[in-house]
Every structure is written in structure tokens, then in C-alpha cells.
N, C-alpha and C. Protein backbone atom coordinates (compact mmCIF):
# COMPACT_ATOMS: atom_id res chain seq x y z
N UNK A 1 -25.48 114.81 -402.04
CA UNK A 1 -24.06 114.54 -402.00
C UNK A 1 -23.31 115.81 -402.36
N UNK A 2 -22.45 115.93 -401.68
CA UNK A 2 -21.50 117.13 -402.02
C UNK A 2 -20.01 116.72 -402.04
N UNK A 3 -19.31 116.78 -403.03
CA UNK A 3 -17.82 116.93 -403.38
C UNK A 3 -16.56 117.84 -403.07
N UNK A 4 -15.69 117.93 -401.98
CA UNK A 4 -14.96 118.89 -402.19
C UNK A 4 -13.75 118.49 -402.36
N UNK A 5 -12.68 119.41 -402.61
CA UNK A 5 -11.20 119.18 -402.99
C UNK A 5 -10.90 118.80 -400.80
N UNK A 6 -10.05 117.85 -400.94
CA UNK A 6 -9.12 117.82 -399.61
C UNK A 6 -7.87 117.43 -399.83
N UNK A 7 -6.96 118.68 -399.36
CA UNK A 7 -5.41 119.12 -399.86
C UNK A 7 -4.57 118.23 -398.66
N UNK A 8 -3.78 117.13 -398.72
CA UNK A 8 -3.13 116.64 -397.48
C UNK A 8 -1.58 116.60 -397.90
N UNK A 9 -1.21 117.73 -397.26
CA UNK A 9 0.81 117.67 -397.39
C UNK A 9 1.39 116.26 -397.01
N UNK A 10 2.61 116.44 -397.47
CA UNK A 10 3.28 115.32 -397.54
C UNK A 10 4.07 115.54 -396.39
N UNK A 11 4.56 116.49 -395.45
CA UNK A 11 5.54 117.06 -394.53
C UNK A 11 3.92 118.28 -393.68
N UNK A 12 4.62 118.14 -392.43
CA UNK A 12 3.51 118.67 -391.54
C UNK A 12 4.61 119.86 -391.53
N UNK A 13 4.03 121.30 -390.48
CA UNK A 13 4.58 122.22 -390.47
C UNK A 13 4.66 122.94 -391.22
N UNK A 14 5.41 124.25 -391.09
CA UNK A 14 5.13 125.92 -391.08
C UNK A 14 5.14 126.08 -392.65
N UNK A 15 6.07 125.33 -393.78
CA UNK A 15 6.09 125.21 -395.22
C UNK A 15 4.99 125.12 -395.77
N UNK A 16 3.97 124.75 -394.83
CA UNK A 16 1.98 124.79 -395.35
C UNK A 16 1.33 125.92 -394.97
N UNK A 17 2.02 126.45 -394.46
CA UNK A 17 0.95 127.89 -393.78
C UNK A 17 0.08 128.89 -394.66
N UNK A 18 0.91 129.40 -395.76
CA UNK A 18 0.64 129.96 -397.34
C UNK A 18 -0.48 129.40 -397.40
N UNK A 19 0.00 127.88 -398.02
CA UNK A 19 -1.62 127.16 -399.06
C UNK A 19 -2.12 126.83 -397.89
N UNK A 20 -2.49 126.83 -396.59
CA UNK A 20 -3.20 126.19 -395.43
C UNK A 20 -4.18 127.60 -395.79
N UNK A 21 -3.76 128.93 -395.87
CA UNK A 21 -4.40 129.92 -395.77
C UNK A 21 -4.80 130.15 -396.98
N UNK A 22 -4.38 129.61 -398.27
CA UNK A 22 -4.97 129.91 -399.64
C UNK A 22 -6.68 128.95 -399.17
N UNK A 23 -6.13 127.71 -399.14
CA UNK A 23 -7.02 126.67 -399.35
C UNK A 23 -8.65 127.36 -398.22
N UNK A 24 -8.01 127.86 -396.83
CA UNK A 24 -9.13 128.14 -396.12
C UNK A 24 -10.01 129.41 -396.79
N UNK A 25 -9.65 130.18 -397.30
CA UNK A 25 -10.22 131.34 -398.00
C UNK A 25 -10.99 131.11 -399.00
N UNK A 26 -10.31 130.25 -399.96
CA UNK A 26 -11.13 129.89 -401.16
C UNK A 26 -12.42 128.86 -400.40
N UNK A 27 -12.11 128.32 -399.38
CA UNK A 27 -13.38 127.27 -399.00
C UNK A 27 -14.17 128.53 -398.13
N UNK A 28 -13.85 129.64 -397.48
CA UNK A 28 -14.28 130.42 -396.56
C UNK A 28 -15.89 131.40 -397.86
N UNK A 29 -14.41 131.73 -398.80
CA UNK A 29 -15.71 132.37 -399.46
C UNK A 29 -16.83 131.60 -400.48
N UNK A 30 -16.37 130.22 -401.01
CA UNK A 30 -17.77 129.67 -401.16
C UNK A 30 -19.01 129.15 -400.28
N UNK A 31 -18.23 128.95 -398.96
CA UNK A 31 -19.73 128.60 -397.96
C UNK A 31 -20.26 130.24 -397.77
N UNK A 32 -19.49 131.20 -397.35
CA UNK A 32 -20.00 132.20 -396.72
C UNK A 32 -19.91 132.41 -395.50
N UNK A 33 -18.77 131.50 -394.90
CA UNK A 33 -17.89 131.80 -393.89
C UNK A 33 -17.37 133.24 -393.64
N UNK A 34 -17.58 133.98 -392.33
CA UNK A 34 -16.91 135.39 -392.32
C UNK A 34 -16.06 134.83 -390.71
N UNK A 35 -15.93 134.00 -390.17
CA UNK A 35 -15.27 133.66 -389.13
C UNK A 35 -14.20 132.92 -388.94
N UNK A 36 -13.11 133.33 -388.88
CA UNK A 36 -11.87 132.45 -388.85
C UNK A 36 -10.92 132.19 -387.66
N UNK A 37 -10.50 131.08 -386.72
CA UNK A 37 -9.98 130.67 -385.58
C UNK A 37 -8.63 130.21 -386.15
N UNK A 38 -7.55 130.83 -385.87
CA UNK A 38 -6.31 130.84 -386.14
C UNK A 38 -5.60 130.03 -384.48
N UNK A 39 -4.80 128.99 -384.52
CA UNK A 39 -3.92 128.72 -383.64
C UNK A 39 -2.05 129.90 -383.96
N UNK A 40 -1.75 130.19 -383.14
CA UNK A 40 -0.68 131.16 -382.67
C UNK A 40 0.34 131.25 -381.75
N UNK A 41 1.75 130.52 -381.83
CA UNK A 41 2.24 130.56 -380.84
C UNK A 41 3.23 132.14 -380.29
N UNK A 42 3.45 132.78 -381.56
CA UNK A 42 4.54 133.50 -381.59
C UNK A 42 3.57 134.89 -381.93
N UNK A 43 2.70 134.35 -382.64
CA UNK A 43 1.91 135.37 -383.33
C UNK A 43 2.10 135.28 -384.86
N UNK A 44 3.45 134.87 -385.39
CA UNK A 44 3.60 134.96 -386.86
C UNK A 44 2.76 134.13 -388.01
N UNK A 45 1.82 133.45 -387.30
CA UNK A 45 1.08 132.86 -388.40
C UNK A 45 -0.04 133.28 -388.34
N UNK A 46 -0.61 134.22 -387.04
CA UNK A 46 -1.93 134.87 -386.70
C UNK A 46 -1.79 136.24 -387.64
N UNK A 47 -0.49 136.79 -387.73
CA UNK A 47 -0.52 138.14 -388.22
C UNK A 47 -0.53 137.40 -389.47
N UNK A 48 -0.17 136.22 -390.26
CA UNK A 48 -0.13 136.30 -391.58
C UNK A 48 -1.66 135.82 -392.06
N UNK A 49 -2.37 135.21 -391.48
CA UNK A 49 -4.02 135.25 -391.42
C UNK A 49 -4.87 136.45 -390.84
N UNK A 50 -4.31 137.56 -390.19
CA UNK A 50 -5.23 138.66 -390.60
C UNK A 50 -5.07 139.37 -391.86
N UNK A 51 -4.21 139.23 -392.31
CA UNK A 51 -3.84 140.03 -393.48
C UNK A 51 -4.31 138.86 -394.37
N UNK A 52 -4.24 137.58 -394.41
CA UNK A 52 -5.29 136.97 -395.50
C UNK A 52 -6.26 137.03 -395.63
N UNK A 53 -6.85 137.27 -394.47
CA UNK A 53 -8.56 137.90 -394.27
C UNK A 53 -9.17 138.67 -393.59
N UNK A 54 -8.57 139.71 -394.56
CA UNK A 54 -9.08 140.80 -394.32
C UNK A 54 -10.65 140.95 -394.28
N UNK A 55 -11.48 141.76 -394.14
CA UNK A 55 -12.46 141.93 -393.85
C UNK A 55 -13.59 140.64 -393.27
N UNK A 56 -12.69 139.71 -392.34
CA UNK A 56 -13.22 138.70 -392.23
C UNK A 56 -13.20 138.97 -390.27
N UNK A 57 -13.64 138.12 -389.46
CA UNK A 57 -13.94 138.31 -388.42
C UNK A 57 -12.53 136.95 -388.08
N UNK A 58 -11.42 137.66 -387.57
CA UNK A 58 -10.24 136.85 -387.26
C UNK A 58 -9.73 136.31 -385.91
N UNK A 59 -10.08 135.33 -385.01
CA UNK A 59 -9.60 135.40 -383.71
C UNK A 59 -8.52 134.63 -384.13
N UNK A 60 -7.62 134.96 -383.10
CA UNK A 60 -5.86 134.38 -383.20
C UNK A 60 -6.20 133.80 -381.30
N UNK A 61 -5.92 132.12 -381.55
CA UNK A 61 -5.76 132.17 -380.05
C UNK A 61 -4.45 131.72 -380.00
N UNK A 62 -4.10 132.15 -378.86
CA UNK A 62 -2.66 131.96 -378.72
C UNK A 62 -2.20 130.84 -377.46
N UNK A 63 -1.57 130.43 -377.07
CA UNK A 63 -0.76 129.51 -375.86
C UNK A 63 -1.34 130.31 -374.55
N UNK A 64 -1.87 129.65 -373.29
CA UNK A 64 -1.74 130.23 -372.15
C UNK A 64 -0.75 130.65 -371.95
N UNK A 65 -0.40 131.80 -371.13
CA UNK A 65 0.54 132.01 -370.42
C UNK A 65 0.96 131.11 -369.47
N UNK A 66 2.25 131.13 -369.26
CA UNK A 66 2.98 130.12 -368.43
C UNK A 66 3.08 128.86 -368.70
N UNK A 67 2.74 128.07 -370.27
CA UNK A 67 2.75 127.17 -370.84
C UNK A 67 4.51 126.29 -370.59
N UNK A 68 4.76 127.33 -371.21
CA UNK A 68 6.46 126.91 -371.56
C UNK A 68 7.62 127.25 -370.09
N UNK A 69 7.26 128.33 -369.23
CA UNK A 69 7.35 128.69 -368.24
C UNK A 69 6.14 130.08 -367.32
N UNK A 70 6.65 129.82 -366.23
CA UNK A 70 5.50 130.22 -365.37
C UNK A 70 5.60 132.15 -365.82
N UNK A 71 4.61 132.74 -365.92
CA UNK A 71 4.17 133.71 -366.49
C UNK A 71 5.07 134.54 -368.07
N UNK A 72 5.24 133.33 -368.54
CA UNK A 72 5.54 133.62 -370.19
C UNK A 72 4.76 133.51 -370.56
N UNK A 73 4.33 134.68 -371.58
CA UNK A 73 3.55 134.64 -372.90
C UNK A 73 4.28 134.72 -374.21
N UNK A 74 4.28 133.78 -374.77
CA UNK A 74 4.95 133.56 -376.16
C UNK A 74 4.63 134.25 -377.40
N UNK A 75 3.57 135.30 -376.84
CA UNK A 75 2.85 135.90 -378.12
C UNK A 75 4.01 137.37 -377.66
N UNK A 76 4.59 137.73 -378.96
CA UNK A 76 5.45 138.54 -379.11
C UNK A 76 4.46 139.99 -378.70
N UNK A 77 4.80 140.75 -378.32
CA UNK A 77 4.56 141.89 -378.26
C UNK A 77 4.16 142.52 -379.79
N UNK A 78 5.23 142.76 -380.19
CA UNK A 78 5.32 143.39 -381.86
C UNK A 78 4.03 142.34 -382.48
N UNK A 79 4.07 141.40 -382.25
CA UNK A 79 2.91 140.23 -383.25
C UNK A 79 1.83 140.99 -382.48
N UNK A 80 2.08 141.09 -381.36
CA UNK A 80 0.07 141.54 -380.88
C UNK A 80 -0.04 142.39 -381.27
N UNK A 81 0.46 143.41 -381.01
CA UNK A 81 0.09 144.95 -382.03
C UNK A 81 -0.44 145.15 -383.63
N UNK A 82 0.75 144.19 -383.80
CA UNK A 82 0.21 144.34 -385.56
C UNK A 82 -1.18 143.53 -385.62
N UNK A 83 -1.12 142.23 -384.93
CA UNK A 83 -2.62 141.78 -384.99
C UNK A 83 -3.75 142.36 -384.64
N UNK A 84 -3.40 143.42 -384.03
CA UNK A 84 -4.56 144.00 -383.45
C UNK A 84 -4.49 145.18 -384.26
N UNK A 85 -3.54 145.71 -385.09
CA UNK A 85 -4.11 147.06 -386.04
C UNK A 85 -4.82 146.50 -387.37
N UNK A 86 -4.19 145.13 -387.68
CA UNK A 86 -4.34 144.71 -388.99
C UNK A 86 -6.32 144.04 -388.51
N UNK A 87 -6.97 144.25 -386.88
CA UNK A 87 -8.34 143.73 -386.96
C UNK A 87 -8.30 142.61 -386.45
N UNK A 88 -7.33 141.90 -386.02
CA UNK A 88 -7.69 140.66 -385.19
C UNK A 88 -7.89 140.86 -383.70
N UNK A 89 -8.29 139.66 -383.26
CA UNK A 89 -8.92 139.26 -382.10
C UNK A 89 -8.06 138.60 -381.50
N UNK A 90 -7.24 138.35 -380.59
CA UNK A 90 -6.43 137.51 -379.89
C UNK A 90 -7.32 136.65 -378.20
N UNK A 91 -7.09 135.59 -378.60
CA UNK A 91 -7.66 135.12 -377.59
C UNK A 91 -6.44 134.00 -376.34
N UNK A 92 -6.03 134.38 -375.32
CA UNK A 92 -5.29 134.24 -374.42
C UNK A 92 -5.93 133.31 -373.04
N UNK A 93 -6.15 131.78 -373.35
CA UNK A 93 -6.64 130.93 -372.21
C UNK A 93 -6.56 129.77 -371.89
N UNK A 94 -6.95 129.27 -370.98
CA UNK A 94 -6.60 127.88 -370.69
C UNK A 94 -6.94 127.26 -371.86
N UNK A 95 -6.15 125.77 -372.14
CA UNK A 95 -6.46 125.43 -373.08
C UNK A 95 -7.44 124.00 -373.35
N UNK A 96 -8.51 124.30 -373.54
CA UNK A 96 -9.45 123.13 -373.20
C UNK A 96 -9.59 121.76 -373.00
N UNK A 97 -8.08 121.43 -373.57
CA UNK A 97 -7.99 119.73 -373.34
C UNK A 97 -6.85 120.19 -372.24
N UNK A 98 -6.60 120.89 -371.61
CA UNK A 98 -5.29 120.87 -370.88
C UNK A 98 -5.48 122.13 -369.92
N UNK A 99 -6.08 121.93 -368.91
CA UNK A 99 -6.15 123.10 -367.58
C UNK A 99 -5.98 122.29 -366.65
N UNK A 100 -7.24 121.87 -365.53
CA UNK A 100 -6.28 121.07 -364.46
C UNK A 100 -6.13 119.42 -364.50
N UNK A 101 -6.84 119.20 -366.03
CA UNK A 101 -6.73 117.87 -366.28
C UNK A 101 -4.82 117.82 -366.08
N UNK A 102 -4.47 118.47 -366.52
CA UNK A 102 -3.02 118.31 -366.96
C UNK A 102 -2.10 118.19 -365.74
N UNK A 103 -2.30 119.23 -364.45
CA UNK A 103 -1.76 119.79 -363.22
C UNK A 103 -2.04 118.17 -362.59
N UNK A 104 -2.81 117.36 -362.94
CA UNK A 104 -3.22 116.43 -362.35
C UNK A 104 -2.08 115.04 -362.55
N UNK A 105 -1.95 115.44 -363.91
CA UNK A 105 -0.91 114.22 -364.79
C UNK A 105 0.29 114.95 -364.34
N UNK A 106 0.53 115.79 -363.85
CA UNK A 106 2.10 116.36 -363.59
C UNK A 106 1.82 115.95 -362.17
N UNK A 107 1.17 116.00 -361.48
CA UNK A 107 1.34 115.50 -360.28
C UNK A 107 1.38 114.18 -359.94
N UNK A 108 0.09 113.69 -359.92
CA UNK A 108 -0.36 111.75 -360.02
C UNK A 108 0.50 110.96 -361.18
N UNK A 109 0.99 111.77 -361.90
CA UNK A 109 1.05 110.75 -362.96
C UNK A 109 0.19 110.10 -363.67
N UNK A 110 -1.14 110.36 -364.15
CA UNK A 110 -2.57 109.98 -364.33
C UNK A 110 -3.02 110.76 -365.59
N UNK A 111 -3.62 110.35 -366.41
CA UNK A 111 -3.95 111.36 -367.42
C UNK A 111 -6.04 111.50 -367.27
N UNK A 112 -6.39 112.75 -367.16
CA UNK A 112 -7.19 112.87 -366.95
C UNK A 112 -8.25 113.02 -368.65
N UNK A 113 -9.43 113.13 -368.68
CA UNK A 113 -10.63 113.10 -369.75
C UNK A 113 -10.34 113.80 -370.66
N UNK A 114 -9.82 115.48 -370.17
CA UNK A 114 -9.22 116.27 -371.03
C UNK A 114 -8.02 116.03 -371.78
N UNK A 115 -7.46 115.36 -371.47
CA UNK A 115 -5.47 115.23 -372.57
C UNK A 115 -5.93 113.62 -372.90
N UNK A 116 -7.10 112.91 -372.63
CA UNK A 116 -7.16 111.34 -373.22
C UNK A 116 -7.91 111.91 -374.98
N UNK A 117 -8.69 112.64 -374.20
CA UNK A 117 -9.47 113.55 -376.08
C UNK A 117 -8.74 113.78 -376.65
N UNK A 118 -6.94 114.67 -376.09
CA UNK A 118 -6.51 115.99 -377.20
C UNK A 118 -5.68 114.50 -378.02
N UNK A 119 -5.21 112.96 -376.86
CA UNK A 119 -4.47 112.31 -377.71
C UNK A 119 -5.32 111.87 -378.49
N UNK A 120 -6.51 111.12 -378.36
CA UNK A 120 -7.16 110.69 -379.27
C UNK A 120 -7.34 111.50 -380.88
N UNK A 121 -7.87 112.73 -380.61
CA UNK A 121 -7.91 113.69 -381.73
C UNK A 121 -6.27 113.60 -382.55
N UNK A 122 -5.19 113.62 -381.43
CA UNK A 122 -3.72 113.76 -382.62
C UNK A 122 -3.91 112.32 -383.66
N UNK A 123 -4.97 111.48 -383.28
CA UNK A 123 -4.71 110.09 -383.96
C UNK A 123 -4.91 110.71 -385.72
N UNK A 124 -5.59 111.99 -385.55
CA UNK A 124 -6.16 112.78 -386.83
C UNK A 124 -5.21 113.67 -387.48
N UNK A 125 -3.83 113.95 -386.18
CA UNK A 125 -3.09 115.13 -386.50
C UNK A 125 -2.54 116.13 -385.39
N UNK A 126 -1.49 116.66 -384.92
CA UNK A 126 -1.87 117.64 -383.91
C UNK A 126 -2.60 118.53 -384.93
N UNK A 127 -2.41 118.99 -385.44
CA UNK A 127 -3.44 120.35 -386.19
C UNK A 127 -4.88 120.03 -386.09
N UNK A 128 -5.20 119.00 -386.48
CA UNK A 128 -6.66 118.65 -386.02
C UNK A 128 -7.07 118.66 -384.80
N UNK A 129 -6.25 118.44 -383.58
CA UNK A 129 -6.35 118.11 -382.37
C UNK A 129 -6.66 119.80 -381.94
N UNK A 130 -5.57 120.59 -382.73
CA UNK A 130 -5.43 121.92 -382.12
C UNK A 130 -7.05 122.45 -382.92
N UNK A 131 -6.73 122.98 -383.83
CA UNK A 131 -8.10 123.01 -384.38
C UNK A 131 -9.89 122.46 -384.18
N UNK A 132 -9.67 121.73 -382.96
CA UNK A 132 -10.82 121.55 -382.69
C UNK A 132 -10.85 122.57 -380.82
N UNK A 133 -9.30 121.92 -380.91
CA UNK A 133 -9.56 123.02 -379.20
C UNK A 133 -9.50 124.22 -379.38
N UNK A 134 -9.08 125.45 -380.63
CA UNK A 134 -9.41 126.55 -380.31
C UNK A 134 -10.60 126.94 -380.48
N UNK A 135 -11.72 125.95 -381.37
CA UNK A 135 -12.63 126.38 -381.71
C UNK A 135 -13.58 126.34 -380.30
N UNK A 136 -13.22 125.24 -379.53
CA UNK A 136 -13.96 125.29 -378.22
C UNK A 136 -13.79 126.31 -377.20
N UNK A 137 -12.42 126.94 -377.43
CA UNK A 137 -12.02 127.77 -376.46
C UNK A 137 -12.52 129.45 -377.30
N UNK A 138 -12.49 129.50 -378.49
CA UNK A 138 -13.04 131.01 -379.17
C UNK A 138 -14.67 130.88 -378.38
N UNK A 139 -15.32 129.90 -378.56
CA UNK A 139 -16.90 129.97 -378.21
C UNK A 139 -17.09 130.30 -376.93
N UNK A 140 -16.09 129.60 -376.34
CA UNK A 140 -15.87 129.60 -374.46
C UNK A 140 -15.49 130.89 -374.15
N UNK A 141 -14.97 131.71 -374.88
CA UNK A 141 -14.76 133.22 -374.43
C UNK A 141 -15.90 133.98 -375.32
N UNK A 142 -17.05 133.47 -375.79
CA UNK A 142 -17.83 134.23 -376.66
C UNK A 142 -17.25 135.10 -378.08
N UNK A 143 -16.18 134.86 -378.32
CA UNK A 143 -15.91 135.54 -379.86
C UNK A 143 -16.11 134.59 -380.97
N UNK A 144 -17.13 133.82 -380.82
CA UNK A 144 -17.86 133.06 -382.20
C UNK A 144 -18.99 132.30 -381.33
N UNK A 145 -19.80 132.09 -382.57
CA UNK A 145 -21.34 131.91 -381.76
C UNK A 145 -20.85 130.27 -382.45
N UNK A 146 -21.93 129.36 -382.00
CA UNK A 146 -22.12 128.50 -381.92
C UNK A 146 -22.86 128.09 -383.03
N UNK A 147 -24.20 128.61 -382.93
CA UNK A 147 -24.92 128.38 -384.48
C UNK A 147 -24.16 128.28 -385.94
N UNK A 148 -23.23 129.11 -385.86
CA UNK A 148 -22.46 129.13 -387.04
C UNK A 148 -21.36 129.03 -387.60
N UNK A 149 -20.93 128.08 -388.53
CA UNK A 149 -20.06 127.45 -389.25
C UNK A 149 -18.66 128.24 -389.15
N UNK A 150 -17.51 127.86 -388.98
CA UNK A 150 -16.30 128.70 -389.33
C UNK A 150 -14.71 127.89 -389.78
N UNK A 151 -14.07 128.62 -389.91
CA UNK A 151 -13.05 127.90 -390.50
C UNK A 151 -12.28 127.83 -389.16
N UNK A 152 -11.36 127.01 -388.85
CA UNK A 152 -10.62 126.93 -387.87
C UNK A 152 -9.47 125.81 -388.19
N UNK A 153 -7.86 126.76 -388.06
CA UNK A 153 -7.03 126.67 -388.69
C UNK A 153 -5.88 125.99 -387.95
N UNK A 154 -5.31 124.75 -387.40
CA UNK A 154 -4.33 124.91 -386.32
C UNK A 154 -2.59 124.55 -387.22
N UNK A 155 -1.96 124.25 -386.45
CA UNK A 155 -0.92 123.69 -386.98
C UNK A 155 -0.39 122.55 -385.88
N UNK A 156 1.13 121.78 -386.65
CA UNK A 156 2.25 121.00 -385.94
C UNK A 156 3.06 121.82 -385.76
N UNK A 157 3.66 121.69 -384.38
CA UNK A 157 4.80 122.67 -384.11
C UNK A 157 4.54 123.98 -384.39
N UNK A 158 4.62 124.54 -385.48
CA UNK A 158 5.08 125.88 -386.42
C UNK A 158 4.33 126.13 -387.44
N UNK A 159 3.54 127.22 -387.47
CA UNK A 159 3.37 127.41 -388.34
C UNK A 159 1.52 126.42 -388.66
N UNK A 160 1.00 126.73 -389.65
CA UNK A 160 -0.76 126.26 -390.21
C UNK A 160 -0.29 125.22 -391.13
N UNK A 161 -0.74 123.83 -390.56
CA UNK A 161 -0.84 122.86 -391.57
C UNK A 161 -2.11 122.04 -391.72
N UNK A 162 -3.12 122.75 -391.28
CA UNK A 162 -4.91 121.97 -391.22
C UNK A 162 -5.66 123.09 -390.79
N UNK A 163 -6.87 122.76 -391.82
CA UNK A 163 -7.84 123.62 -391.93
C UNK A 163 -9.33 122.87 -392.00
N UNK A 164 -9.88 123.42 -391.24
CA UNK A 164 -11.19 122.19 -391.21
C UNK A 164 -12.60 123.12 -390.76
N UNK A 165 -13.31 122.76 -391.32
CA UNK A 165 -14.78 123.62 -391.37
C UNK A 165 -15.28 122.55 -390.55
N UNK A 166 -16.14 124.02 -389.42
CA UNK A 166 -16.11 123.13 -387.62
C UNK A 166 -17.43 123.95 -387.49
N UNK A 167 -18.52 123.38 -386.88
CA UNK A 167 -19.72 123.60 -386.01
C UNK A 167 -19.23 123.95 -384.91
N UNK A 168 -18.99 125.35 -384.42
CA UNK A 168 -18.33 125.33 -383.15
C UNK A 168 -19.28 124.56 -381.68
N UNK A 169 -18.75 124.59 -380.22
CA UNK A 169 -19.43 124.18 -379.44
C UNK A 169 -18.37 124.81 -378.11
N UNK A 170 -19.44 125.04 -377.12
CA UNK A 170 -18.90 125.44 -375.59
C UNK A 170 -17.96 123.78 -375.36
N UNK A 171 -17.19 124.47 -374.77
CA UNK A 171 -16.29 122.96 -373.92
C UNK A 171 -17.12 121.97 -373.44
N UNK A 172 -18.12 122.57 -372.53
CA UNK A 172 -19.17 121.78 -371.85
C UNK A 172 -20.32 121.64 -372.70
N UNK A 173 -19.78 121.38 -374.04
CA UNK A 173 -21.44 120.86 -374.58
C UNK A 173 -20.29 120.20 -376.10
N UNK A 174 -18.91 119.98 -375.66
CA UNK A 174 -17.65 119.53 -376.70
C UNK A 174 -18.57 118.27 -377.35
N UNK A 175 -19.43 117.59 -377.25
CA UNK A 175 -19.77 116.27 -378.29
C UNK A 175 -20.61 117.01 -379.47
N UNK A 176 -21.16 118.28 -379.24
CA UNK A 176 -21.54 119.23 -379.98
C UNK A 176 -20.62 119.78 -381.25
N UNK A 177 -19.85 119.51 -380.95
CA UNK A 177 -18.35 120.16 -382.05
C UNK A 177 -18.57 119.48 -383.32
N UNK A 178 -18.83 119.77 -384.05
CA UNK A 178 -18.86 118.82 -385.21
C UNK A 178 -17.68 119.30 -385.99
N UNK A 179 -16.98 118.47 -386.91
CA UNK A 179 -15.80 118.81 -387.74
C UNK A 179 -16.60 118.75 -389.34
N UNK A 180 -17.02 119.39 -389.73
CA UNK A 180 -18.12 119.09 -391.18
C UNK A 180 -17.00 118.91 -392.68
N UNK A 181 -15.46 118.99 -392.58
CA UNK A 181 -15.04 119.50 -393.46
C UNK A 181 -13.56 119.66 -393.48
N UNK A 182 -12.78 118.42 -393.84
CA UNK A 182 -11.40 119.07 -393.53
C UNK A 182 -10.96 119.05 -394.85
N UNK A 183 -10.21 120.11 -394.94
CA UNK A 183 -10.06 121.29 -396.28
C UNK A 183 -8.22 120.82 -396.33
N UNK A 184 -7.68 120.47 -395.29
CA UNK A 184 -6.16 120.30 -395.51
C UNK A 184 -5.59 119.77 -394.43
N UNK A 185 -4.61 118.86 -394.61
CA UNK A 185 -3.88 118.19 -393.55
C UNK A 185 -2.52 117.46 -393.43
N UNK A 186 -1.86 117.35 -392.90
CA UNK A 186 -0.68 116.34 -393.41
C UNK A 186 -1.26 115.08 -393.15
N UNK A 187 -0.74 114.56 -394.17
CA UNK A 187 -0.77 113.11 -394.21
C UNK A 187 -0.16 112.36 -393.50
């Protein structure tokens, strides 16, 4: 049997980002976690998790392009730079519950396998929901292995409000994903 602290806010959003990133560090360095999956829309919560972990192996994934409109990227310029001097990893891709499952529901009106998971998972949280899809999508571009444990951080709206220690897994092997550990969440 093992015991841990689990921190759940009272208000979801960006006012948790701080202790979302205290709480993952302090759980990062007692397992021996060196891998951390940051969700990022703007960049401002990716740059404030490379600089929390530092000497840690940091991917920031961010929004596809053309999410919000057709070839926008929402990741600021100025945020990528600094993420990338301060040692992070930015990862820029379809987003695993939502590529052409989605093109499908905008067309048919139909919701396809992929967006029936991401709702099911919000039943946990969007942060949980998000937090399990970047971890599928960091493995899916190869910047975290599979064998090994990592923290993976998403938020609601704005900003880090869930943190959950995840068995990563390829998209196509997603029943593989295990969630071993959620460290923080809104309630």
C-alpha cells in the first residue's frame, strides 16, 4: 500500500498553475521522475514550467495550428524562444482525441471514437482529459519513451490546474496509458 497527498482546488484555472507546479516537482523528485509534459496555449505556463524544472527533460505541447483559425499558432513567438533558451521542448500536433475524428463532427454532425474518449475523460476534468492527450501525443512524436513514468501537467482554459503521474502510451496502443497518480485537480 502506498499513501500520497492529492491536492484538489476549489476553482479550476490559471490561479493553480504555481502550486500545480509546486505539487508536480515535489512528487517529480520523490519518484525520480526527470520527464515533464506541460499543456500550452500561449506558451505562458510552458515557460513558467521550464524554469520550474530546470534540469528536468521539459516538453511543452502546444495547440495545433489552425485550431482557433486556419494557420494560427497561438504559441507566441517571444514564449517559444524563451522556451527554447530556458531547455524546453515544444511539441506542435494534431491533437489525439481531435484530428479527423473532429473534421467528421463538423461535417456529419457525428461524433467520432476520438472526441467520445476526450468527453468521457472531461467526466475527470478538462485537465485530466488534456493531460492524458499530451502524454499520448509527446510519445507519438517520440520525445518520451513509453517504459517510463512522467509527470504530465494540463489545465482548464488557462493556465495548469492537474497534475497526474501517467505510464505514457502511443495513441495506437492509448488502453496502454495508465494514469498511476493524480497529484492535483479541481474539484
Amino acid at each position: 500500500m502506498m499513501e500520497i497527498q492529492s491536492v484538489y482546488f476549489l476553482e479550476s484555472g490559471s490561479a493553480n498553475t504555481e502550486k500545480t507546479l509546486e505539487i508536480a516537482k515535489k512528487r517529480a523528485e520523490e519518484l525520480g521522475i526527470k520527464t515533464i509534459v506541460v499543456a500550452s496555449t500561449s506558451g505562458e505556463t510552458g515557460l513558467k514550467a521550464v524554469k520550474a524544472f530546470a534540469n528536468y527533460k521539459v516538453v511543452v505541447v502546444t495547440h495545433t495550428t489552425g485550431l482557433q483559425a486556419p494557420d494560427v499558432q497561438e504559441l507566441t513567438p517571444q514564449n517559444r524562444a524563451k522556451i527554447l533558451e530556458n531547455g524546453g521542448l515544444i511539441l506542435t500536433a494534431t491533437h489525439a482525441f481531435g484530428g479527423v475524428g473532429r473534421a467528421v463532427r463538423r461535417r456529419f454532425n457525428t461524433y467520432q471514437v476520438d472526441e467520445i474518449i476526450a468527453h468521457t475523460l472531461r467526466v475527470f476534468g478538462q485537465g485530466t482529459k488534456v493531460a492524458c492527450e499530451i502524454a499520448l501525443m509527446a510519445a507519438d512524436a517520440g520525445l518520451i519513451r513509453t517504459d517510463e513514468e512522467i509527470i504530465s501537467i494540463g489545465g482548464t482554459a488557462k493556465g495548469a490546474d492537474t497534475a497526474l503521474v501517467v505510464k505514457p502510451a502511443h495513441t495506437h496502443d492509448f488502453f496502454e496509458l495508465k494514469v498511476k497518480e493524480v497529484l492535483c485537480k479541481p474539484r
